[in-house]
N, C-alpha and C. Protein backbone atom coordinates (compact mmCIF):
# COMPACT_ATOMS: atom_id res chain seq x y z
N UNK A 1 42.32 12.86 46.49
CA UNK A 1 41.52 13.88 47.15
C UNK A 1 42.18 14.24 48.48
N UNK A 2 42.00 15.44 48.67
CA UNK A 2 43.21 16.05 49.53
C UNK A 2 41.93 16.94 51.10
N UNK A 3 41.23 16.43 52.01
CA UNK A 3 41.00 17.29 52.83
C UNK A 3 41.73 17.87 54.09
N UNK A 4 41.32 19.05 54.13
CA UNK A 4 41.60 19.84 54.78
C UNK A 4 40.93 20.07 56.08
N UNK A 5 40.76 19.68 56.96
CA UNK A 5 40.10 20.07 58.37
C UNK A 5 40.92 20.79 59.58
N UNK A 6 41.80 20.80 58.81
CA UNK A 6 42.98 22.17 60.18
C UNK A 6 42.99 23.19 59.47
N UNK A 7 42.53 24.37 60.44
CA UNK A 7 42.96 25.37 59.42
C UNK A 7 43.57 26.27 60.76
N UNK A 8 44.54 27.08 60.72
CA UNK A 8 45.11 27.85 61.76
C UNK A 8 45.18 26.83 63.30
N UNK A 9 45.66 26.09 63.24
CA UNK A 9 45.84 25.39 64.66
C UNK A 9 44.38 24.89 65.07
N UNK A 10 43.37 24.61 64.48
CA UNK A 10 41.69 24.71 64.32
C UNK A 10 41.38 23.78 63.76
N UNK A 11 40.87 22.27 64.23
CA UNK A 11 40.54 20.97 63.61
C UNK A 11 39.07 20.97 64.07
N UNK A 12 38.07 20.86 62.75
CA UNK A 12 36.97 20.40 62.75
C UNK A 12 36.77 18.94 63.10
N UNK A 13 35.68 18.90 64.29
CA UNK A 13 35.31 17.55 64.80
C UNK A 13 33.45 17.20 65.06
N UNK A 14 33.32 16.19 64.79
CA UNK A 14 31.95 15.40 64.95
C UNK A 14 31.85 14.52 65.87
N UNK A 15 30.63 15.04 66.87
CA UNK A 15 30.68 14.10 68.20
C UNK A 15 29.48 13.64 68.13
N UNK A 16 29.03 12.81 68.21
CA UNK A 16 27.86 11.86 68.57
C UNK A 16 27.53 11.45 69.79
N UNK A 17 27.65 11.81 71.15
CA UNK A 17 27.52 10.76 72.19
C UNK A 17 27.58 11.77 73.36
N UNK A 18 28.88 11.10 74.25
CA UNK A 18 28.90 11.74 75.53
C UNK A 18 29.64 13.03 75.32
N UNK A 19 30.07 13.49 74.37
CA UNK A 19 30.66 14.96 73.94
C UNK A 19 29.95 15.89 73.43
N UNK A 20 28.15 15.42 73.44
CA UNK A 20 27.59 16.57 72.34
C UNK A 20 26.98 17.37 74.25
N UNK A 21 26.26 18.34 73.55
CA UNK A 21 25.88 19.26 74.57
C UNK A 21 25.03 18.33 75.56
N UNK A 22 24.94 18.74 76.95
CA UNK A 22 24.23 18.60 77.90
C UNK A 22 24.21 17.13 77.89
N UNK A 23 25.68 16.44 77.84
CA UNK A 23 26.35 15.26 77.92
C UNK A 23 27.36 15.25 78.70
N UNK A 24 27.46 13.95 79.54
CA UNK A 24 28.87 13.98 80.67
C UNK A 24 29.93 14.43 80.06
N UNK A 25 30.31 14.34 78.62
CA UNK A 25 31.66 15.09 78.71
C UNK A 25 31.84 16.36 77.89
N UNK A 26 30.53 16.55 77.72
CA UNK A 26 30.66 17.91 76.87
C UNK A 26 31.73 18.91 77.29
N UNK A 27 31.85 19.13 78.48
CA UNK A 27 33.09 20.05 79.58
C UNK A 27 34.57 19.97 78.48
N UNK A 28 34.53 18.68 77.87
CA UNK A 28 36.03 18.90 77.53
C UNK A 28 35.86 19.88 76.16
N UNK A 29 34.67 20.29 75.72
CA UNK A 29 34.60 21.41 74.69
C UNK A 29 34.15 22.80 74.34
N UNK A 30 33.98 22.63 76.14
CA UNK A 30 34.00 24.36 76.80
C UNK A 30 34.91 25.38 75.82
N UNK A 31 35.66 25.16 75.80
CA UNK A 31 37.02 25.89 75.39
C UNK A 31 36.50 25.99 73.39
N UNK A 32 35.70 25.21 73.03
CA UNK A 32 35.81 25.34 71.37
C UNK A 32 34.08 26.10 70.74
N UNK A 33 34.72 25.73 69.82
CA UNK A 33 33.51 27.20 68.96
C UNK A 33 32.39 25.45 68.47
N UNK A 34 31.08 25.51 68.96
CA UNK A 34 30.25 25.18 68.47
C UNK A 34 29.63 25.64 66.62
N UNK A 35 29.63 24.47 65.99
CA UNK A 35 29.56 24.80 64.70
C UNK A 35 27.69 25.09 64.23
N UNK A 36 27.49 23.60 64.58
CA UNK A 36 26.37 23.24 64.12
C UNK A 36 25.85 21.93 64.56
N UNK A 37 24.56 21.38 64.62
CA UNK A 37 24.42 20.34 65.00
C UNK A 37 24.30 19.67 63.20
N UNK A 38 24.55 18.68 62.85
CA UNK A 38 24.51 17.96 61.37
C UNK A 38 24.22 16.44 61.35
N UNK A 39 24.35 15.95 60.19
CA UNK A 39 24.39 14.49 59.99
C UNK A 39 25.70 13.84 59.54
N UNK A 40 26.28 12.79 59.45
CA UNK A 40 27.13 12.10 58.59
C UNK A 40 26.73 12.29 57.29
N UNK A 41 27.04 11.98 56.07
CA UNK A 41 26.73 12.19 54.99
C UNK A 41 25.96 10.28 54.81
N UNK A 42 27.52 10.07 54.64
CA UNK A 42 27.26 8.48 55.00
C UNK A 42 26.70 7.64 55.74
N UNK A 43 26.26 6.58 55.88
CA UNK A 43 25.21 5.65 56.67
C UNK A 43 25.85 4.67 57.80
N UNK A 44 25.86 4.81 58.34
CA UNK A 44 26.74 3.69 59.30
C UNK A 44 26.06 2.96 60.34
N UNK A 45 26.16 2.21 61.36
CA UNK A 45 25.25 1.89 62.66
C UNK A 45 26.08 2.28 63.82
N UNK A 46 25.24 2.52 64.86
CA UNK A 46 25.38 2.78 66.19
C UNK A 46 24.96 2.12 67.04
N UNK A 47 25.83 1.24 68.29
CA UNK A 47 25.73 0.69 69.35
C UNK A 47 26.15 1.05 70.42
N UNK A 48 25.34 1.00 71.77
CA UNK A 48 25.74 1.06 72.78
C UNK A 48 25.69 0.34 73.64
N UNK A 49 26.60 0.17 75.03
CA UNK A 49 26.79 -1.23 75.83
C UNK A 49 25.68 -0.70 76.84
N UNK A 50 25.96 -1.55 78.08
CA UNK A 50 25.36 -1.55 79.17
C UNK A 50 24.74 -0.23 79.78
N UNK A 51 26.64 0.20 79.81
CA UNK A 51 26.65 2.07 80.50
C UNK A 51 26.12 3.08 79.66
N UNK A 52 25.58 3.00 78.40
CA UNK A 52 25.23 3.59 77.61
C UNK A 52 26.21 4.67 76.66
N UNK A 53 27.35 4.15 76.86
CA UNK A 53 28.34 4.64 75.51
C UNK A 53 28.28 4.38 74.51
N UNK A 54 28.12 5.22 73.69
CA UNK A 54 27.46 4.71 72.02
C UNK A 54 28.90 4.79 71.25
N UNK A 55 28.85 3.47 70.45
CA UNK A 55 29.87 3.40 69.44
C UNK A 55 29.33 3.43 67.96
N UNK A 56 30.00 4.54 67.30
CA UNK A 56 29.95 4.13 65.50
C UNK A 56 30.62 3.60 65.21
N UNK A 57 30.37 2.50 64.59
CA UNK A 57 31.08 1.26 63.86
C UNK A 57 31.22 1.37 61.90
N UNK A 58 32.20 1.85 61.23
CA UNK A 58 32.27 2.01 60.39
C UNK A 58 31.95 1.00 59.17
N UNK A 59 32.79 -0.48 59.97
CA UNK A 59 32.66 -1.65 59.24
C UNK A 59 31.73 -2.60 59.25
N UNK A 60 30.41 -2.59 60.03
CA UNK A 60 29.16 -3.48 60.03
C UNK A 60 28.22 -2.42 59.09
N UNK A 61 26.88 -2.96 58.96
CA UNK A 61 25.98 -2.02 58.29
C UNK A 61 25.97 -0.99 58.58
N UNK A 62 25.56 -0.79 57.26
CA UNK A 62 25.39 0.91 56.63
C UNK A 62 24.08 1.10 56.86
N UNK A 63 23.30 1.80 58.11
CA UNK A 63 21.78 1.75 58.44
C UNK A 63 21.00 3.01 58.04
N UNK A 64 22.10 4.08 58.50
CA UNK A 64 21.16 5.69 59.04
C UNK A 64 22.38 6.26 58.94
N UNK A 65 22.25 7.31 58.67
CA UNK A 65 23.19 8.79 58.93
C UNK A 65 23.43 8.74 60.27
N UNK A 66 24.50 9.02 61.23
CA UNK A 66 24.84 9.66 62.24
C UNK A 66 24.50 11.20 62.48
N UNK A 67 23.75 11.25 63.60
CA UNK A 67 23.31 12.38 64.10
C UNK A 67 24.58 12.93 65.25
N UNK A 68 24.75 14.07 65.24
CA UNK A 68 25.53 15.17 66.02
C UNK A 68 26.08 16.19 65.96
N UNK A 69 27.30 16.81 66.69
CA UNK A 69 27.31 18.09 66.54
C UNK A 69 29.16 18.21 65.85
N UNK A 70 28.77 19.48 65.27
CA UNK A 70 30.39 19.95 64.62
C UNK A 70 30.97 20.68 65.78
N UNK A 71 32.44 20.57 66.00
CA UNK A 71 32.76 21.61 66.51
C UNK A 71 34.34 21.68 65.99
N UNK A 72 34.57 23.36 66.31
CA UNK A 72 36.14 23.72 65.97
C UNK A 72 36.58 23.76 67.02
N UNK A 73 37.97 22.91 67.22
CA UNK A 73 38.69 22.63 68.39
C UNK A 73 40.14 23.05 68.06
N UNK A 74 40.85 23.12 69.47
CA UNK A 74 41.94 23.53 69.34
C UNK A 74 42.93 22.38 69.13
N UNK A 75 44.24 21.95 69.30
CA UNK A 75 45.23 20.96 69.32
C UNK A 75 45.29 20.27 70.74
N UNK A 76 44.84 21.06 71.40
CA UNK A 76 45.13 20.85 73.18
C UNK A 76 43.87 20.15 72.98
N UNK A 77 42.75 20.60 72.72
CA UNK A 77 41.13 19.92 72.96
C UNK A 77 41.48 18.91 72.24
N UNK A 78 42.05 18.51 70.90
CA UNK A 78 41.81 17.58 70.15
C UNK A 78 42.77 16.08 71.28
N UNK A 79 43.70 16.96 71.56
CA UNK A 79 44.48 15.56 72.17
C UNK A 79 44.09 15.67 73.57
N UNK A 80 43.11 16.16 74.53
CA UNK A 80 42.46 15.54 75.29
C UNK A 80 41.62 14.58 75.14
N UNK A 81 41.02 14.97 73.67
CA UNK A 81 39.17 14.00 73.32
C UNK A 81 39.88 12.85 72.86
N UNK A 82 41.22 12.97 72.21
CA UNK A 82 41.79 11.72 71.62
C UNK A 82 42.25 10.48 72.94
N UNK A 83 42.87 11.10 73.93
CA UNK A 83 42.77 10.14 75.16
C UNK A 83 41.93 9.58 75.93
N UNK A 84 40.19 10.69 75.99
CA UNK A 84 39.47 10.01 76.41
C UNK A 84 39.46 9.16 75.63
N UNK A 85 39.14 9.23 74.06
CA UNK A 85 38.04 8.07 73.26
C UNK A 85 39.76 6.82 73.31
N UNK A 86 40.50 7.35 73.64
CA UNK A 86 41.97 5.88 73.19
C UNK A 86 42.32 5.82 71.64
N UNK A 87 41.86 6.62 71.42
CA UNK A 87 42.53 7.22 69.73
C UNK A 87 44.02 5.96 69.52
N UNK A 88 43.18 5.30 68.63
CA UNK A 88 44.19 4.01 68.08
C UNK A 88 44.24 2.87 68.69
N UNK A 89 43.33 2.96 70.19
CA UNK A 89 43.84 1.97 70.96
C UNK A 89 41.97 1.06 71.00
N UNK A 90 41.16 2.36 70.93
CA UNK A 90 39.69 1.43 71.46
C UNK A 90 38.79 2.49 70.33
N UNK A 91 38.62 3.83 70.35
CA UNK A 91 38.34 4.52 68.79
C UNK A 91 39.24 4.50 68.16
N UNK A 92 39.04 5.14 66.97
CA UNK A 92 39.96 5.61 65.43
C UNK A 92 39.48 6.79 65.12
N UNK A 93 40.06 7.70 65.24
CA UNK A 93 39.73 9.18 64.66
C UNK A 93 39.65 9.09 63.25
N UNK A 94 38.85 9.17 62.48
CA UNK A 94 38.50 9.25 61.13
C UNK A 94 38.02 10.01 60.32
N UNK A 95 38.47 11.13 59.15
CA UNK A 95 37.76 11.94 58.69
C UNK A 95 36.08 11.57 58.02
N UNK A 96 34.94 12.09 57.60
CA UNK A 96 34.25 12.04 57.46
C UNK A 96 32.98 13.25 56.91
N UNK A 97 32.71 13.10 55.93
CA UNK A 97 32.01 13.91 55.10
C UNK A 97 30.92 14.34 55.70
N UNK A 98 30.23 15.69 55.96
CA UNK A 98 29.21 15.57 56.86
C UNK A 98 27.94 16.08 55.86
N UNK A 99 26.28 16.13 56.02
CA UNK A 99 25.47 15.78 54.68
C UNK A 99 25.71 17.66 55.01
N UNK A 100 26.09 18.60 55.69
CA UNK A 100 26.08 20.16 55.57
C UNK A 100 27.55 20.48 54.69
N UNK A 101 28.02 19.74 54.32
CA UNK A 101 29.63 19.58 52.93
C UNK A 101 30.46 19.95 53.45
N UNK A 102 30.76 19.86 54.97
CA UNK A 102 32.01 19.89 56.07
C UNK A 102 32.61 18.32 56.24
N UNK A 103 33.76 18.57 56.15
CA UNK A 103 34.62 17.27 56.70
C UNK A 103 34.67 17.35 57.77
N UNK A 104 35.13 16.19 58.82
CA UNK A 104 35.72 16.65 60.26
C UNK A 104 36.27 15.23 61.11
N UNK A 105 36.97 15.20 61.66
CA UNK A 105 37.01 13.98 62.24
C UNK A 105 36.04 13.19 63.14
N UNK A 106 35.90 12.16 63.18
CA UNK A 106 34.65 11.33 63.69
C UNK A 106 35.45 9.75 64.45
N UNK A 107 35.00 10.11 65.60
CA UNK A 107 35.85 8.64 66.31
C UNK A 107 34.67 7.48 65.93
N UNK A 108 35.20 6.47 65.86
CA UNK A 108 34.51 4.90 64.92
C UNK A 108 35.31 3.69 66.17
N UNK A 109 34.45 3.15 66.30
CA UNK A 109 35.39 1.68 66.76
C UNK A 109 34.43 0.32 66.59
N UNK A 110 35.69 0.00 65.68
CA UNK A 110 35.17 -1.15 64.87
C UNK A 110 35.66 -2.19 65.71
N UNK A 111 36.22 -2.51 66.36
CA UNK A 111 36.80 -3.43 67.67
C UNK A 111 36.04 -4.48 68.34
N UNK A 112 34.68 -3.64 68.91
CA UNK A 112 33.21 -3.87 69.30
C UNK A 112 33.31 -5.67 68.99
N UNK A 113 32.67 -6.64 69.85
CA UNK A 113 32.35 -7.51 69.32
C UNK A 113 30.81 -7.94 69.71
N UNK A 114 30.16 -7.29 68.62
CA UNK A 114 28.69 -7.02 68.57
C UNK A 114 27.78 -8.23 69.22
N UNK A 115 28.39 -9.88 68.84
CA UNK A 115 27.34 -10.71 69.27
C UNK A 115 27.70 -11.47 70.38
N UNK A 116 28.36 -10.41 71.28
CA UNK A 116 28.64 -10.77 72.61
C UNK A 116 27.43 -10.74 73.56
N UNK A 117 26.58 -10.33 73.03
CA UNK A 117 24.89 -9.52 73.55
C UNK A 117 24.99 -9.19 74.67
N UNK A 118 26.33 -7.85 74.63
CA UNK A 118 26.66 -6.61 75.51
C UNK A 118 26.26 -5.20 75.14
N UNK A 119 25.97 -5.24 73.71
CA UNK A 119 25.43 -4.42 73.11
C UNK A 119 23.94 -4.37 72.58
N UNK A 120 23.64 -2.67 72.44
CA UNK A 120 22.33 -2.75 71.28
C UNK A 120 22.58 -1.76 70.67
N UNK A 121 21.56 -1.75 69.42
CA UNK A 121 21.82 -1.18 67.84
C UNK A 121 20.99 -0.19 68.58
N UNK A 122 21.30 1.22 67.98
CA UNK A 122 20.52 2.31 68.03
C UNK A 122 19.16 2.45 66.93
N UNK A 123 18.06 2.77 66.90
CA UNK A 123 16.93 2.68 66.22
C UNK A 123 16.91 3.79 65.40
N UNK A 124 18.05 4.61 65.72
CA UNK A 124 17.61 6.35 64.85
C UNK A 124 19.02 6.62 64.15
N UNK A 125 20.35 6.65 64.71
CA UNK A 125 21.53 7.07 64.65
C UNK A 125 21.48 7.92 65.82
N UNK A 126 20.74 8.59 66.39
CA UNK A 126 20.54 9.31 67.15
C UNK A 126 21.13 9.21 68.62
N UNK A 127 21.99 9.79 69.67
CA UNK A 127 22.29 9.30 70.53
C UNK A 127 21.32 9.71 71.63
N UNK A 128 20.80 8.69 72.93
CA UNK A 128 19.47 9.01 73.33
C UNK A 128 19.67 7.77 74.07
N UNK A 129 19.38 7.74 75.44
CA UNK A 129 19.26 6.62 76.14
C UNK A 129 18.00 5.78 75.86
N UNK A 130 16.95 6.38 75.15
CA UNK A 130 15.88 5.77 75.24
C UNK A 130 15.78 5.16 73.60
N UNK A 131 16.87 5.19 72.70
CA UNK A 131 16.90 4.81 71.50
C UNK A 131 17.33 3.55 70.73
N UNK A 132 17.63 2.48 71.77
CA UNK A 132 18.43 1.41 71.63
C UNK A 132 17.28 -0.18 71.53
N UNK A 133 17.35 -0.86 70.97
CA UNK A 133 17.37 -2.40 71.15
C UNK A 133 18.10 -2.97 71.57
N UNK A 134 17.85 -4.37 71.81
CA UNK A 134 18.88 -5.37 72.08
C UNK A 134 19.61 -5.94 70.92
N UNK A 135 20.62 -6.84 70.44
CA UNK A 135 20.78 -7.28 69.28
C UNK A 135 20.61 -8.30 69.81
């Protein structure tokens, strides 16, 4: 199976966190075309630490859909968002099926070491300061 998420210099992306709207870093996606807000197709969990940076973790339970937004980005946007998140180094840019039948890349970091009890599990998928437990 062969996807496609570039099309004309134009990579579809899925943000969950501090990149969706009226979020500290939404700014770095001034510049791109808002798609839609959607789900993951797939089920995954979400944690966030202290500061409230939420991580999707691909490789622990499969809980809830991921909630957030699509957007079409340029090559320049994509390899800014890739340095914030550390693309390879602390996320993994990962394609991902979304439940509206768009692919797009989705940063994951499976790295996390969950029972450090630095983290908590999100209750919704939802990113939301007020959405978290402790683990």
């Amino acid at each position: 199976l062969v996807i496609n998420v570039t099309n004309n210099k134009m990579t579809k992306i899925f943000v969950y966190g501090t990149l969706k709207k009226n979020h500290a870093n939404n700014f770095y996606l001034d510049d791109s075309e808002f798609i839609s807000s959607t789900n993951t197709k797939e089920k995954y969990v979400m944690y966030t630490c202290k500061n409230h940076i939420p991580y999707v973790v691909s490789n622990k339970e499969k809980i809830y859909q991921i909630n957030g937004e699509l957007y079409d980005v340029d090559m320049r946007t994509l390899d800014e968002i890739d340095d914030l998140e550390g693309n390879g180094k602390w996320y993994t840019r990962k394609l991902v099926e979304l439940d509206n039948g768009d692919w797009a890349y989705c940063y994951f970091n499976d790295t996390i070491d969950i029972s450090s009890g630095e983290y908590t599990i999100s209750l919704t998928g939802m990113y939301t300061e007020e959405s978290y437990i402790s683990t």
